[in-house]
PDB file of N, CA and C in Angstrom:
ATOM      1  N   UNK A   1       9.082  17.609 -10.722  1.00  0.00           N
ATOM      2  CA  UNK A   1       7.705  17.418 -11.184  1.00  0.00           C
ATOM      3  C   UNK A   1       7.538  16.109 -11.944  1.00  0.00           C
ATOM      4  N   UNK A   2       6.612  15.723 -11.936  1.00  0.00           N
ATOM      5  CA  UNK A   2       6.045  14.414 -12.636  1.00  0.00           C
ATOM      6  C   UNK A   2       5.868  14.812 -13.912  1.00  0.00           C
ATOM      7  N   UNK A   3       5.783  15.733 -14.619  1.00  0.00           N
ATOM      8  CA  UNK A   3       5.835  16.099 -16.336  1.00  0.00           C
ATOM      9  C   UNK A   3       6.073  17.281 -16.425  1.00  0.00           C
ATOM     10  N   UNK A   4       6.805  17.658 -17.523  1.00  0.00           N
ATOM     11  CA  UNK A   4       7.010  18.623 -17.782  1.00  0.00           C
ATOM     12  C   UNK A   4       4.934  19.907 -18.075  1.00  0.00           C
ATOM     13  N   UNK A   5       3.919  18.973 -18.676  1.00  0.00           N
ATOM     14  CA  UNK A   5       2.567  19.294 -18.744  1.00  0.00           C
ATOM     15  C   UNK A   5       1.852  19.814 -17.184  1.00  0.00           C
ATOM     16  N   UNK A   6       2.208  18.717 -16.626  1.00  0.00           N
ATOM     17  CA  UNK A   6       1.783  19.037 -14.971  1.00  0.00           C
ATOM     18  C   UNK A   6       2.442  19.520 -14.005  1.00  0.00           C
ATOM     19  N   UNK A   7       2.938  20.502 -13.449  1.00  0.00           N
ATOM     20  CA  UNK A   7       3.370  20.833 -12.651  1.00  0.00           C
ATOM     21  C   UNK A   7       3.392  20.717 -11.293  1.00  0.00           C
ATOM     22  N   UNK A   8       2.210  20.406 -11.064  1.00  0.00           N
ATOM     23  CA  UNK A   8       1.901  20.353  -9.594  1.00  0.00           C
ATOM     24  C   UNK A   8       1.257  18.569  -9.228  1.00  0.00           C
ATOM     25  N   UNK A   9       1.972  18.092  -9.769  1.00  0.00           N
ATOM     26  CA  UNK A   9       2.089  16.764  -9.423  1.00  0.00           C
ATOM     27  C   UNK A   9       3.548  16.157  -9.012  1.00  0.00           C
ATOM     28  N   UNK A  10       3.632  15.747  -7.986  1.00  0.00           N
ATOM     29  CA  UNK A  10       5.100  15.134  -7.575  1.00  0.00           C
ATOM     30  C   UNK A  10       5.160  13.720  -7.169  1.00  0.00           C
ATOM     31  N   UNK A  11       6.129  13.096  -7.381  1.00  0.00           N
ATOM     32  CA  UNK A  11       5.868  11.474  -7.662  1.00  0.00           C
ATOM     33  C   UNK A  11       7.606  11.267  -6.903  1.00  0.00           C
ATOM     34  N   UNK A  12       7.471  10.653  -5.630  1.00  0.00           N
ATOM     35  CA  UNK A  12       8.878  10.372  -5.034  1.00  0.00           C
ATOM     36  C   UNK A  12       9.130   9.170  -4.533  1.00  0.00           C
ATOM     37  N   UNK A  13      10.397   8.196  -4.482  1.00  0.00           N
ATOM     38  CA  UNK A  13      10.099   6.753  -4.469  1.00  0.00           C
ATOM     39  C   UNK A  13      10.831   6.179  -5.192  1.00  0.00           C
ATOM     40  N   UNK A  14      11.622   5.126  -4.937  1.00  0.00           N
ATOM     41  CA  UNK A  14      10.678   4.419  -3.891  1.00  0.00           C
ATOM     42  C   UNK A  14      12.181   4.702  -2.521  1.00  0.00           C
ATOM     43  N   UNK A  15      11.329   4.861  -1.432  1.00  0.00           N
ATOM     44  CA  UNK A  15      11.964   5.339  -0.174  1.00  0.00           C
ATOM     45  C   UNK A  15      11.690   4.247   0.859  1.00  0.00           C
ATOM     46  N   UNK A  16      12.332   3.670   1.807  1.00  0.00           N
ATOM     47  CA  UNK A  16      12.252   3.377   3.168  1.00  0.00           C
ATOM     48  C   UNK A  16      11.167   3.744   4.075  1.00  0.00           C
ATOM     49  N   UNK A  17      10.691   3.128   3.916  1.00  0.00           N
ATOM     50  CA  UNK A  17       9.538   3.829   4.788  1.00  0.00           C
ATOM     51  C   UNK A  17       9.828   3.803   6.607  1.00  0.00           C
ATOM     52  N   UNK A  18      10.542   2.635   6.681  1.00  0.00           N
ATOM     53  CA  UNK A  18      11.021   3.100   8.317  1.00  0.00           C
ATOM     54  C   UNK A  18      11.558   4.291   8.385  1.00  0.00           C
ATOM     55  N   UNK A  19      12.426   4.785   7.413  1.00  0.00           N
ATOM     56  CA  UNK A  19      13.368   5.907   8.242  1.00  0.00           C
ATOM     57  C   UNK A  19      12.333   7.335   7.599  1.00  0.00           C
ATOM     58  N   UNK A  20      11.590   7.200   6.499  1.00  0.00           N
ATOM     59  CA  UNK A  20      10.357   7.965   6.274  1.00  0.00           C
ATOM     60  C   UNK A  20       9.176   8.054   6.403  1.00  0.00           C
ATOM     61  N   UNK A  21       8.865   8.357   7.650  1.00  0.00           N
ATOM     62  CA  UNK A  21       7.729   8.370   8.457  1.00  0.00           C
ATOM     63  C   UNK A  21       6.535   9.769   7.293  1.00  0.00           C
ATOM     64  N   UNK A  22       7.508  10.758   7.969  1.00  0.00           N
ATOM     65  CA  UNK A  22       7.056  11.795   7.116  1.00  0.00           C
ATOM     66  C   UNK A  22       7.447  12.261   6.062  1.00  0.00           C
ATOM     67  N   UNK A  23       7.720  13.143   5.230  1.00  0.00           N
ATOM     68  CA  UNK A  23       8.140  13.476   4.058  1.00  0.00           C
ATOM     69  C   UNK A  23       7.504  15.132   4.473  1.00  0.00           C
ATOM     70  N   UNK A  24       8.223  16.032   3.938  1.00  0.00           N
ATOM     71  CA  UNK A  24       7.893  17.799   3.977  1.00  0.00           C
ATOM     72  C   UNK A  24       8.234  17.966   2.680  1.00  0.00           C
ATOM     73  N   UNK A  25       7.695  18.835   2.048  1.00  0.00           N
ATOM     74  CA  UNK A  25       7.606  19.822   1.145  1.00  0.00           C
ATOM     75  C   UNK A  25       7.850  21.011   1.067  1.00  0.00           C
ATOM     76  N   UNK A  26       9.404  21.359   0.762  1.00  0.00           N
ATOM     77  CA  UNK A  26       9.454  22.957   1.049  1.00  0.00           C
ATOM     78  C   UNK A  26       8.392  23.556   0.016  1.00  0.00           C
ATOM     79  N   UNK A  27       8.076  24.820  -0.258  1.00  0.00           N
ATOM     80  CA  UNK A  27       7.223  25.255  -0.835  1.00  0.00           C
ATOM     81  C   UNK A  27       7.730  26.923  -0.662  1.00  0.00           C
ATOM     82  N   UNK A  28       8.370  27.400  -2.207  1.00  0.00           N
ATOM     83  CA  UNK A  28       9.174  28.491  -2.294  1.00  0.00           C
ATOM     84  C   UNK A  28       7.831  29.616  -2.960  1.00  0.00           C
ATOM     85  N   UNK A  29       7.645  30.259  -2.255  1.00  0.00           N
ATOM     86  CA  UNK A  29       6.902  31.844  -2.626  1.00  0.00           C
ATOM     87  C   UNK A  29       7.727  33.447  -2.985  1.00  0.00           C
ATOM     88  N   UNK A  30       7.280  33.653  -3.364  1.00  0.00           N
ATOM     89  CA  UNK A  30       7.996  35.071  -3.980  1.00  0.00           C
ATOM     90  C   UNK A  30       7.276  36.069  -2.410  1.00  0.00           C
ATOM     91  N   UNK A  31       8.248  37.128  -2.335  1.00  0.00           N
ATOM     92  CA  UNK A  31       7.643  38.191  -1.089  1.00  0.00           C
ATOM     93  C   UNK A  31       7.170  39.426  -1.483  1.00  0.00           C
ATOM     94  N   UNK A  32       6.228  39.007  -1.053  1.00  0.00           N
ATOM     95  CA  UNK A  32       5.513  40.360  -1.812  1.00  0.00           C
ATOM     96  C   UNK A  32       5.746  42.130  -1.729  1.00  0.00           C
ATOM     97  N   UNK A  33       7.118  42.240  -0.121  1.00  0.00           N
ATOM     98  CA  UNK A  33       7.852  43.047   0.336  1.00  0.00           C
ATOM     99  C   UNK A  33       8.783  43.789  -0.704  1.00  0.00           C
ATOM    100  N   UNK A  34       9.279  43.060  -1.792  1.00  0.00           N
ATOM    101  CA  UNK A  34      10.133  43.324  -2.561  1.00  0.00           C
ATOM    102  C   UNK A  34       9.414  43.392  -4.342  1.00  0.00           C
ATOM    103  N   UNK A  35       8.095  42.569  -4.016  1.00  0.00           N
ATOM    104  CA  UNK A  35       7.887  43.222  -5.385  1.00  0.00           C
ATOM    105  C   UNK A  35       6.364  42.628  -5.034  1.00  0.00           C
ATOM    106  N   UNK A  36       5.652  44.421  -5.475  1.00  0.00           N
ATOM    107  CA  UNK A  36       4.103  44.628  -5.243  1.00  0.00           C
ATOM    108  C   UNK A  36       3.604  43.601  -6.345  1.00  0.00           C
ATOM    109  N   UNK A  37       4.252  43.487  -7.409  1.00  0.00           N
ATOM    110  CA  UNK A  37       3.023  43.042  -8.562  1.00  0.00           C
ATOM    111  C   UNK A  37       3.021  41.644  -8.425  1.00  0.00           C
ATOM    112  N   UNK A  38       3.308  40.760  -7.509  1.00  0.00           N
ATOM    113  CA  UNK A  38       3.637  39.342  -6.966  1.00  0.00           C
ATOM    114  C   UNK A  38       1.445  39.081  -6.678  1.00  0.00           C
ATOM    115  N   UNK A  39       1.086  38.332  -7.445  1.00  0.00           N
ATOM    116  CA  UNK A  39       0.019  37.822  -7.672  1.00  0.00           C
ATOM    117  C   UNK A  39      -0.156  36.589  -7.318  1.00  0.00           C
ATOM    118  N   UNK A  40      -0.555  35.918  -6.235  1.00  0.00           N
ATOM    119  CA  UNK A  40      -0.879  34.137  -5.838  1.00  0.00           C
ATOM    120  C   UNK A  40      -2.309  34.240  -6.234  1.00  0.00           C
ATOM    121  N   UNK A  41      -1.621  32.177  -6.053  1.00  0.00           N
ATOM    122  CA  UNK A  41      -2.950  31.981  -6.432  1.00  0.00           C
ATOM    123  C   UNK A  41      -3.286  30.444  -5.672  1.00  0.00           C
ATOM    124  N   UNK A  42      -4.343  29.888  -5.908  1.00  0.00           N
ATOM    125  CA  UNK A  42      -4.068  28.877  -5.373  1.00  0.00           C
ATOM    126  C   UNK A  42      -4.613  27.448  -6.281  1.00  0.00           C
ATOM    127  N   UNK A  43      -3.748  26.278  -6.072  1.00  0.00           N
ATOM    128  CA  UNK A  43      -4.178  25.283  -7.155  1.00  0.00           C
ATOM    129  C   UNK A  43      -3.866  23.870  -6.459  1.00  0.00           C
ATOM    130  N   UNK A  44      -4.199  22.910  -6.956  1.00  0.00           N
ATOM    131  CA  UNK A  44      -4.039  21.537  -6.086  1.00  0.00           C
ATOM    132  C   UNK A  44      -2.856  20.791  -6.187  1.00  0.00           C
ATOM    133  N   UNK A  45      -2.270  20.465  -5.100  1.00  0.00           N
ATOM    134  CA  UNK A  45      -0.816  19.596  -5.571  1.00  0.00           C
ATOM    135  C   UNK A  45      -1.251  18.423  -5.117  1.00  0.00           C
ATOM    136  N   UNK A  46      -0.449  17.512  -6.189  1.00  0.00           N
ATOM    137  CA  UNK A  46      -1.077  16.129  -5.616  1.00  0.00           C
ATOM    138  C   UNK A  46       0.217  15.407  -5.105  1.00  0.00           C
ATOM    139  N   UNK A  47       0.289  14.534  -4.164  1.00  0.00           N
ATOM    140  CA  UNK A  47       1.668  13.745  -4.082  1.00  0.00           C
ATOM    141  C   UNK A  47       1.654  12.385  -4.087  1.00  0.00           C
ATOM    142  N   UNK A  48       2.404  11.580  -4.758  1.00  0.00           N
ATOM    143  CA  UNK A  48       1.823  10.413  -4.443  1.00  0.00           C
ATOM    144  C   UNK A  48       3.126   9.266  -3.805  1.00  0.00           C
ATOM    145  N   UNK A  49       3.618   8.113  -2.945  1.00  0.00           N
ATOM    146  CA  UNK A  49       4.630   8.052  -2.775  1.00  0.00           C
ATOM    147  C   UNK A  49       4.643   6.539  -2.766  1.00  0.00           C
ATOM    148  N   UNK A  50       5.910   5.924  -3.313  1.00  0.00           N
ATOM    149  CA  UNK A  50       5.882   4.721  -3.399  1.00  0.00           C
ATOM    150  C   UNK A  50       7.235   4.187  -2.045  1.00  0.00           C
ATOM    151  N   UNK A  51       6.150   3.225  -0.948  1.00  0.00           N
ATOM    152  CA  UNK A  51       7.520   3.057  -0.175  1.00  0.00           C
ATOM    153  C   UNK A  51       8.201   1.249  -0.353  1.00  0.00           C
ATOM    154  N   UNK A  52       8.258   1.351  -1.619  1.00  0.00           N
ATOM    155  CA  UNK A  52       9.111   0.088  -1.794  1.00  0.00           C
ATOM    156  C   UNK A  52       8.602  -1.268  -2.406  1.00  0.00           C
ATOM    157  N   UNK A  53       7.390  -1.605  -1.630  1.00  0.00           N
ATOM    158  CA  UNK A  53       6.816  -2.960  -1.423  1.00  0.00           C
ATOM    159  C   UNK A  53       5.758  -2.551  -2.632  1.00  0.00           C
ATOM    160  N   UNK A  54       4.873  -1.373  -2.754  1.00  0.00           N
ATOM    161  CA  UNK A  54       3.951  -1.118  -3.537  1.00  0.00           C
ATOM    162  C   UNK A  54       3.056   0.181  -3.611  1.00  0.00           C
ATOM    163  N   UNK A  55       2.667   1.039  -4.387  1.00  0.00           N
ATOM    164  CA  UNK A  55       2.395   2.116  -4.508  1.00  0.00           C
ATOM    165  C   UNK A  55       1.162   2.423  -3.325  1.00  0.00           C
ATOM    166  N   UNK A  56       1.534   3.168  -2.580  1.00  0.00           N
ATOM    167  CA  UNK A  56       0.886   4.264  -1.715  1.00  0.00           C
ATOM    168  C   UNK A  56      -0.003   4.961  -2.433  1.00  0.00           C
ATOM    169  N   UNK A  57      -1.545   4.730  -2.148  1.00  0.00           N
ATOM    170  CA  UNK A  57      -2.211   5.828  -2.834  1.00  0.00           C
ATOM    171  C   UNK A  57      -2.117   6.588  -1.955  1.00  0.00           C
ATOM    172  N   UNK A  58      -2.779   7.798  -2.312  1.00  0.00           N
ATOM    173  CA  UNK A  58      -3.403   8.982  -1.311  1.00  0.00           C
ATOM    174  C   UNK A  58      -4.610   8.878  -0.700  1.00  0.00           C
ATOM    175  N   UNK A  59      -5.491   8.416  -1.976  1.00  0.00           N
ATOM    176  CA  UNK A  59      -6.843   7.700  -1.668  1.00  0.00           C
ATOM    177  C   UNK A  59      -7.034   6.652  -0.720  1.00  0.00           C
ATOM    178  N   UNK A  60      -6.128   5.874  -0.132  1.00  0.00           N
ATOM    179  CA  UNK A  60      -6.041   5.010   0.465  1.00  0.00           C
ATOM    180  C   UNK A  60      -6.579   3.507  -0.113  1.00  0.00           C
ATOM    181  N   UNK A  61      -6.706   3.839  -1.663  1.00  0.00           N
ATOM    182  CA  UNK A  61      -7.198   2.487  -2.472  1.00  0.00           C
ATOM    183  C   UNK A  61      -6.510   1.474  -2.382  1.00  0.00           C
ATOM    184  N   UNK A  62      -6.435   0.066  -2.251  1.00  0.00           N
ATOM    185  CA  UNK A  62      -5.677  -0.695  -2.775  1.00  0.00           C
ATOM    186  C   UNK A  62      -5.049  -0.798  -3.578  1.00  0.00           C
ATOM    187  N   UNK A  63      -3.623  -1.698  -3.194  1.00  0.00           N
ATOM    188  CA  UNK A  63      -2.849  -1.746  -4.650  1.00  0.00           C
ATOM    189  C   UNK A  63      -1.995  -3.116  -4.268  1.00  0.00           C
ATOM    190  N   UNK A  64      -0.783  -2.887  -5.209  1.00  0.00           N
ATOM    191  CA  UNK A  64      -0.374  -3.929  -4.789  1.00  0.00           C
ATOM    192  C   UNK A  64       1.008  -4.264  -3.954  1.00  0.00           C
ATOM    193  N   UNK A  65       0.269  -3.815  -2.548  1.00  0.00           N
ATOM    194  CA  UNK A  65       0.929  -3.856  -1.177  1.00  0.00           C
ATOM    195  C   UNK A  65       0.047  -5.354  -0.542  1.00  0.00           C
ATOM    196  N   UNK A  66      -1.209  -5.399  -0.839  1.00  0.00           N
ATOM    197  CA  UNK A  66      -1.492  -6.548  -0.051  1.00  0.00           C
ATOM    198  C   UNK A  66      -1.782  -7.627  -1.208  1.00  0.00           C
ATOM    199  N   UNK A  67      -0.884  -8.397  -1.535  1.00  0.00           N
ATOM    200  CA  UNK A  67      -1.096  -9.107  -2.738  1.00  0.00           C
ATOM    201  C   UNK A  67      -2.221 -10.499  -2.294  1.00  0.00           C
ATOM    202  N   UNK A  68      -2.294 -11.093  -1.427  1.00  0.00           N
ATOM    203  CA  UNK A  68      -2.988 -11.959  -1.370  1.00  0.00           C
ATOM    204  C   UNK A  68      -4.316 -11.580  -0.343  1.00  0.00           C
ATOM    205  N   UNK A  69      -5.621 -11.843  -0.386  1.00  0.00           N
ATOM    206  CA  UNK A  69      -6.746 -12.231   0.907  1.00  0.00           C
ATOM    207  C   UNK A  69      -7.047 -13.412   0.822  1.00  0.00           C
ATOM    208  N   UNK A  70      -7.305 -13.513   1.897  1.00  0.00           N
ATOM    209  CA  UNK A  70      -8.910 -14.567   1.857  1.00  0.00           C
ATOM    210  C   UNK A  70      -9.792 -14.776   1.163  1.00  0.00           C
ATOM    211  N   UNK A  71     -10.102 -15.975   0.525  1.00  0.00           N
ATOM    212  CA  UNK A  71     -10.890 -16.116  -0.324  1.00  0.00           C
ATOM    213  C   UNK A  71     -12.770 -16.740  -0.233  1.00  0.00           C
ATOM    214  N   UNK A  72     -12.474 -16.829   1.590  1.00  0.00           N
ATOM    215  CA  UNK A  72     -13.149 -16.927   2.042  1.00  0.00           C
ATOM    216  C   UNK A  72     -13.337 -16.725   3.853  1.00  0.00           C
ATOM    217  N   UNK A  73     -14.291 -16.111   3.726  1.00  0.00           N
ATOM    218  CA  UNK A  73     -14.293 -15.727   5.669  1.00  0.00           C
ATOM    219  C   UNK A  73     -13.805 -16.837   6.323  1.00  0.00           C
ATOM    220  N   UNK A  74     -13.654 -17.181   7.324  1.00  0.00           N
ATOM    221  CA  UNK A  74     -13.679 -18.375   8.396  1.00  0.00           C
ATOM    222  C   UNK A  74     -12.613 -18.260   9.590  1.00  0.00           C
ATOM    223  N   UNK A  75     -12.000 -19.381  10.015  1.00  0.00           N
ATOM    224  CA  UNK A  75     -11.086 -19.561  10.979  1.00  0.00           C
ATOM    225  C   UNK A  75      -9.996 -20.467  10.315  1.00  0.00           C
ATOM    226  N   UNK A  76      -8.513 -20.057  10.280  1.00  0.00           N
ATOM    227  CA  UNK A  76      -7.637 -21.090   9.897  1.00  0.00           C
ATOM    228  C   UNK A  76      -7.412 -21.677  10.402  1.00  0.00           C
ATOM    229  N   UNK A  77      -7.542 -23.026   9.658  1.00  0.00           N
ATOM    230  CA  UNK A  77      -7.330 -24.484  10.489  1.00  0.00           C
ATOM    231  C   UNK A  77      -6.195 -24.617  10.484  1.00  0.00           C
ATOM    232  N   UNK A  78      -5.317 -24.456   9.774  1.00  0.00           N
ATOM    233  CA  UNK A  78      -4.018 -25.718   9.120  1.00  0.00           C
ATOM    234  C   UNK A  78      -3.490 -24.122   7.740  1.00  0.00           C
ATOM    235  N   UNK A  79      -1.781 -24.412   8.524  1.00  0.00           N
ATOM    236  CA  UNK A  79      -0.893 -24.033   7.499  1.00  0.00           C
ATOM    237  C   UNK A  79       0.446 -24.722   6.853  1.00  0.00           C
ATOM    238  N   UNK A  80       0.566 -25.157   6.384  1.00  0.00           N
ATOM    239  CA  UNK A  80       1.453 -26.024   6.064  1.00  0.00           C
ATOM    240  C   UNK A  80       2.405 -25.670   4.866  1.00  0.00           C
ATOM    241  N   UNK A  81       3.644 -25.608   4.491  1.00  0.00           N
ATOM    242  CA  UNK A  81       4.489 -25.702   3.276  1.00  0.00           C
ATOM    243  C   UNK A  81       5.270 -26.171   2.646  1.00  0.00           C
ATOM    244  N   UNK A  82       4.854 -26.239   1.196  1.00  0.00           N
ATOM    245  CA  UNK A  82       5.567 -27.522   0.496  1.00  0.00           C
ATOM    246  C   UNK A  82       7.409 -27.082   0.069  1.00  0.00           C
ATOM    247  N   UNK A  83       7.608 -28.443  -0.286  1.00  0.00           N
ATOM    248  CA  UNK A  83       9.198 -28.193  -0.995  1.00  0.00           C
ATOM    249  C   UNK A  83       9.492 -26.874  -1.352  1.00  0.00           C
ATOM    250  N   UNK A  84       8.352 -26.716  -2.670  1.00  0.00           N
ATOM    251  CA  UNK A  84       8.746 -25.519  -2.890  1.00  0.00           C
ATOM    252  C   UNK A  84       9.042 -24.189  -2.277  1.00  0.00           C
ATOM    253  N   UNK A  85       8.428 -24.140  -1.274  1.00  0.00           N
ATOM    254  CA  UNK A  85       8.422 -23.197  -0.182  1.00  0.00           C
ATOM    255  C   UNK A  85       7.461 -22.406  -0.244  1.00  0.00           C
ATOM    256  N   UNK A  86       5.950 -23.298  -1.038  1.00  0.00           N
ATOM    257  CA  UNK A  86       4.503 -22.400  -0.932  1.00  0.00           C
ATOM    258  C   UNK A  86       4.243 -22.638  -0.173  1.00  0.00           C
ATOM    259  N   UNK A  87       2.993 -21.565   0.568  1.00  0.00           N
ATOM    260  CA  UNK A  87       2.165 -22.039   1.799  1.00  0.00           C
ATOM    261  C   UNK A  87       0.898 -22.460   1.516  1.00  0.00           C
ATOM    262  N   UNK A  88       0.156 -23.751   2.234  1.00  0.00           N
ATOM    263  CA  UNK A  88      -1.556 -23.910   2.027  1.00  0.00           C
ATOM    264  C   UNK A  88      -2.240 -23.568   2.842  1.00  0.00           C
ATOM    265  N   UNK A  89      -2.976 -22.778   3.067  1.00  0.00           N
ATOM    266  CA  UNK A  89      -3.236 -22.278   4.076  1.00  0.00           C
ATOM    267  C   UNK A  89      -4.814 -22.743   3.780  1.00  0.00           C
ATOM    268  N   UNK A  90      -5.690 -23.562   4.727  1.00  0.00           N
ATOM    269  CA  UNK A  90      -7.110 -24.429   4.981  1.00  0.00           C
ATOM    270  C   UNK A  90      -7.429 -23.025   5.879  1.00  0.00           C
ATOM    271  N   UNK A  91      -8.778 -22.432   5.323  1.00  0.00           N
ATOM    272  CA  UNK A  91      -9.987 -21.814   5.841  1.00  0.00           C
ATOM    273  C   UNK A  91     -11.336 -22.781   5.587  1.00  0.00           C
ATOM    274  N   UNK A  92     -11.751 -22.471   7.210  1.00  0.00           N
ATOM    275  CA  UNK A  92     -12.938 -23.495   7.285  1.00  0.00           C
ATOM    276  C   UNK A  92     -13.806 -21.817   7.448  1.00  0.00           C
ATOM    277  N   UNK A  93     -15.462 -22.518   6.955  1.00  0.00           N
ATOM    278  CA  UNK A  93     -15.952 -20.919   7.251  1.00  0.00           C
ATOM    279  C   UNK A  93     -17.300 -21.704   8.101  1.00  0.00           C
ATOM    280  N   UNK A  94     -18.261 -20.884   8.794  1.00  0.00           N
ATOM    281  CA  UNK A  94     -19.002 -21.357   9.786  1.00  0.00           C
ATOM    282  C   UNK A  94     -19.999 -22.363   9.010  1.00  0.00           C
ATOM    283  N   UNK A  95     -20.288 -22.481   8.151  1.00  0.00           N
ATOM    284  CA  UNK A  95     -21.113 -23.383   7.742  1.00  0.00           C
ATOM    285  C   UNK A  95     -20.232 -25.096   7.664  1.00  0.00           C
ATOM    286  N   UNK A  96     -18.855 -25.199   7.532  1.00  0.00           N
ATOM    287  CA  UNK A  96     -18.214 -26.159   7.681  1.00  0.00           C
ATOM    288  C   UNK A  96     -17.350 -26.506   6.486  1.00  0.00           C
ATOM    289  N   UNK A  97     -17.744 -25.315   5.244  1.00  0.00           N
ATOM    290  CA  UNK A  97     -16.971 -25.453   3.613  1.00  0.00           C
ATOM    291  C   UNK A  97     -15.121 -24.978   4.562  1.00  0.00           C
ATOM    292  N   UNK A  98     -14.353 -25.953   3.795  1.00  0.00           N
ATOM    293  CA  UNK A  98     -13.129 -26.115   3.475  1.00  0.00           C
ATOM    294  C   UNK A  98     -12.685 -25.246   2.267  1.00  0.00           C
ATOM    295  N   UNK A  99     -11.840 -24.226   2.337  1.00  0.00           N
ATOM    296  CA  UNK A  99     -11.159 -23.540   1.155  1.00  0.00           C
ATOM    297  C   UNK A  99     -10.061 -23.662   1.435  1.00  0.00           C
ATOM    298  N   UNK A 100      -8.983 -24.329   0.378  1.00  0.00           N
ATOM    299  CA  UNK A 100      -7.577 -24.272   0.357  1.00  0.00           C
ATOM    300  C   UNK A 100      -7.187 -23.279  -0.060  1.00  0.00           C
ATOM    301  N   UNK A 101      -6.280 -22.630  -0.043  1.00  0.00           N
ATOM    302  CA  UNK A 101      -5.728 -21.154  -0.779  1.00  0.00           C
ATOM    303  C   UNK A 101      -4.098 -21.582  -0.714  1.00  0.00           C
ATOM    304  N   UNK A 102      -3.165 -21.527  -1.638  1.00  0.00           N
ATOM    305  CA  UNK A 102      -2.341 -21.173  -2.470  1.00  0.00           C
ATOM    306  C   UNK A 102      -1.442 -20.014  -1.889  1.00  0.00           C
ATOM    307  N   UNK A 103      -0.481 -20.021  -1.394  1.00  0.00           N
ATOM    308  CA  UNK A 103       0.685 -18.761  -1.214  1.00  0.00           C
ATOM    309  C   UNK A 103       1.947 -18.988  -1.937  1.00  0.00           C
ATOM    310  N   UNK A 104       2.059 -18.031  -3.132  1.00  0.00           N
ATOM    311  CA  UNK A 104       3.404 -18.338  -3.400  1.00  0.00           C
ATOM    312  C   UNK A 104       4.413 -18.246  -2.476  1.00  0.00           C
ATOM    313  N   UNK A 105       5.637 -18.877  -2.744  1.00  0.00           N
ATOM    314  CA  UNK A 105       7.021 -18.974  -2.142  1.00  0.00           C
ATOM    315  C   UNK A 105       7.669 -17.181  -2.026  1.00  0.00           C
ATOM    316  N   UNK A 106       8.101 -17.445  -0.782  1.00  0.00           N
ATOM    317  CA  UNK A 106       8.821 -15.888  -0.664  1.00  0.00           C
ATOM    318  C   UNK A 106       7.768 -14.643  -0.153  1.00  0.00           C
ATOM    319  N   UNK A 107       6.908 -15.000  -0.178  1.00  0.00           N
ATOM    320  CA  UNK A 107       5.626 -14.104   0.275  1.00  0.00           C
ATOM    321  C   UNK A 107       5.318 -14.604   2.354  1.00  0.00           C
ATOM    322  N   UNK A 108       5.250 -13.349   2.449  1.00  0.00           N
ATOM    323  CA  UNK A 108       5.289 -13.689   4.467  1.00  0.00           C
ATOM    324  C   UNK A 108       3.685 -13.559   4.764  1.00  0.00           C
ATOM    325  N   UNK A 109       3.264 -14.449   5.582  1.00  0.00           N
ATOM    326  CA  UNK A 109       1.959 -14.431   6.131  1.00  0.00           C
ATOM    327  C   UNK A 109       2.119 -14.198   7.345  1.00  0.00           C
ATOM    328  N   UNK A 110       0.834 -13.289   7.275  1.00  0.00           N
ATOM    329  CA  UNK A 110       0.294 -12.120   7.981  1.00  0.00           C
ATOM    330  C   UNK A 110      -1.183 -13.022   9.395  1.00  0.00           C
ATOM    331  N   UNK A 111      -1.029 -14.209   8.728  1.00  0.00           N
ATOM    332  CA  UNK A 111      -2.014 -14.964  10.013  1.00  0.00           C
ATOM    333  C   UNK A 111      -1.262 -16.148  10.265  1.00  0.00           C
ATOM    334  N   UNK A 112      -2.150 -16.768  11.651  1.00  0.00           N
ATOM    335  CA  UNK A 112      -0.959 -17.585  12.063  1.00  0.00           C
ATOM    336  C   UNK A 112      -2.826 -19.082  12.447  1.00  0.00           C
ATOM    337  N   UNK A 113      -2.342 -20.207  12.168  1.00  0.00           N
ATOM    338  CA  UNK A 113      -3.487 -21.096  12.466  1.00  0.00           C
ATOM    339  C   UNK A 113      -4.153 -20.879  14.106  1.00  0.00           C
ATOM    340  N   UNK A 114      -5.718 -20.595  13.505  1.00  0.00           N
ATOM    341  CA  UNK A 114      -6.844 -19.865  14.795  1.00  0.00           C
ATOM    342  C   UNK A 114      -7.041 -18.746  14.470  1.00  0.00           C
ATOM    343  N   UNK A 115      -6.390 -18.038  13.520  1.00  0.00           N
ATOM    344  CA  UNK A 115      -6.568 -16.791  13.318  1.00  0.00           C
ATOM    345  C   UNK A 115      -8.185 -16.907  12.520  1.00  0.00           C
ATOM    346  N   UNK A 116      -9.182 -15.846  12.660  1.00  0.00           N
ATOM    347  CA  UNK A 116     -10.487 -15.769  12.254  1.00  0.00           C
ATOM    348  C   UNK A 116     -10.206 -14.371  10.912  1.00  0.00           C
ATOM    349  N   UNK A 117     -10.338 -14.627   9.734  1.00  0.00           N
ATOM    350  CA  UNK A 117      -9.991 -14.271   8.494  1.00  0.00           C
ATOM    351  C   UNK A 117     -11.315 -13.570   8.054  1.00  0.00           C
ATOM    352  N   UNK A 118     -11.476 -12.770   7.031  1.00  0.00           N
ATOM    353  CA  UNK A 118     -12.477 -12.037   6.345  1.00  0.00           C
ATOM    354  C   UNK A 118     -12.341 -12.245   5.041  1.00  0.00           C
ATOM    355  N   UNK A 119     -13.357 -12.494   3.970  1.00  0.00           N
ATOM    356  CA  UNK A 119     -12.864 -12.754   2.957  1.00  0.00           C
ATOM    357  C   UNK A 119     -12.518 -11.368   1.926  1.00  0.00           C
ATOM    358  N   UNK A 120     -11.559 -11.466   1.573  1.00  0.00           N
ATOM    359  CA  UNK A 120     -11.149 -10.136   0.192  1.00  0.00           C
ATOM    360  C   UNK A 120     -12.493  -9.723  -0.869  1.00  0.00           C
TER     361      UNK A 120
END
């Protein structure tokens, strides 16, 4: 359990997500065969799972799995990287504005120049 207060919250992670597609939950009940006064009930479990890179909601909210967007809609012109091993990545958007954007070093991009972008 995630606290000793909450019970029915479970928090597992951080896991592989290739080789964990799914995840199961056994879920142990008493039988009611062996003893009548066995009373259920029912209450919400929440799960939440972190696979490595950045927390998995349930909600499907953002977090910080996609650390960088677009800072502006358009089409990428031009990617280029410096010494350091940042990337600049030039979005032109249909009116003809130029936005440079900034990638730190060690971070992998997800578009390739021509790619048509949305802004974050």
């Amino acid at each position: 359990p995630y606290s000793t207060e909450f019970d029915n919250i479970l928090v597992v992670g951080p896991i592989a997500g290739k080789t964990h597609q799914e995840l199961i939950f056994p879920v142990v009940s008493p039988d009611p065969e062996k003893s009548s006064d066995v009373k259920y009930l029912s209450y919400p479990f929440y799960a939440g799972g972190n696979r490595g890179r950045g927390q998995v909601y349930p909600t499907g909210e953002k977090s910080n799995v996609n650390v960088f967007g677009a800072t502006q809609a358009g089409q990428v012109t031009e990617i280029s990287t410096s010494e350091k091993g940042e990337s600049n990545v030039v979005i032109i958007n249909s009116d003809g504005t130029k936005t440079s954007q900034i990638v730190p070093a060690g971070l992998s991009l997800v578009v390739k120049q021509g790619d048509v972008v949305k802004a974050e």
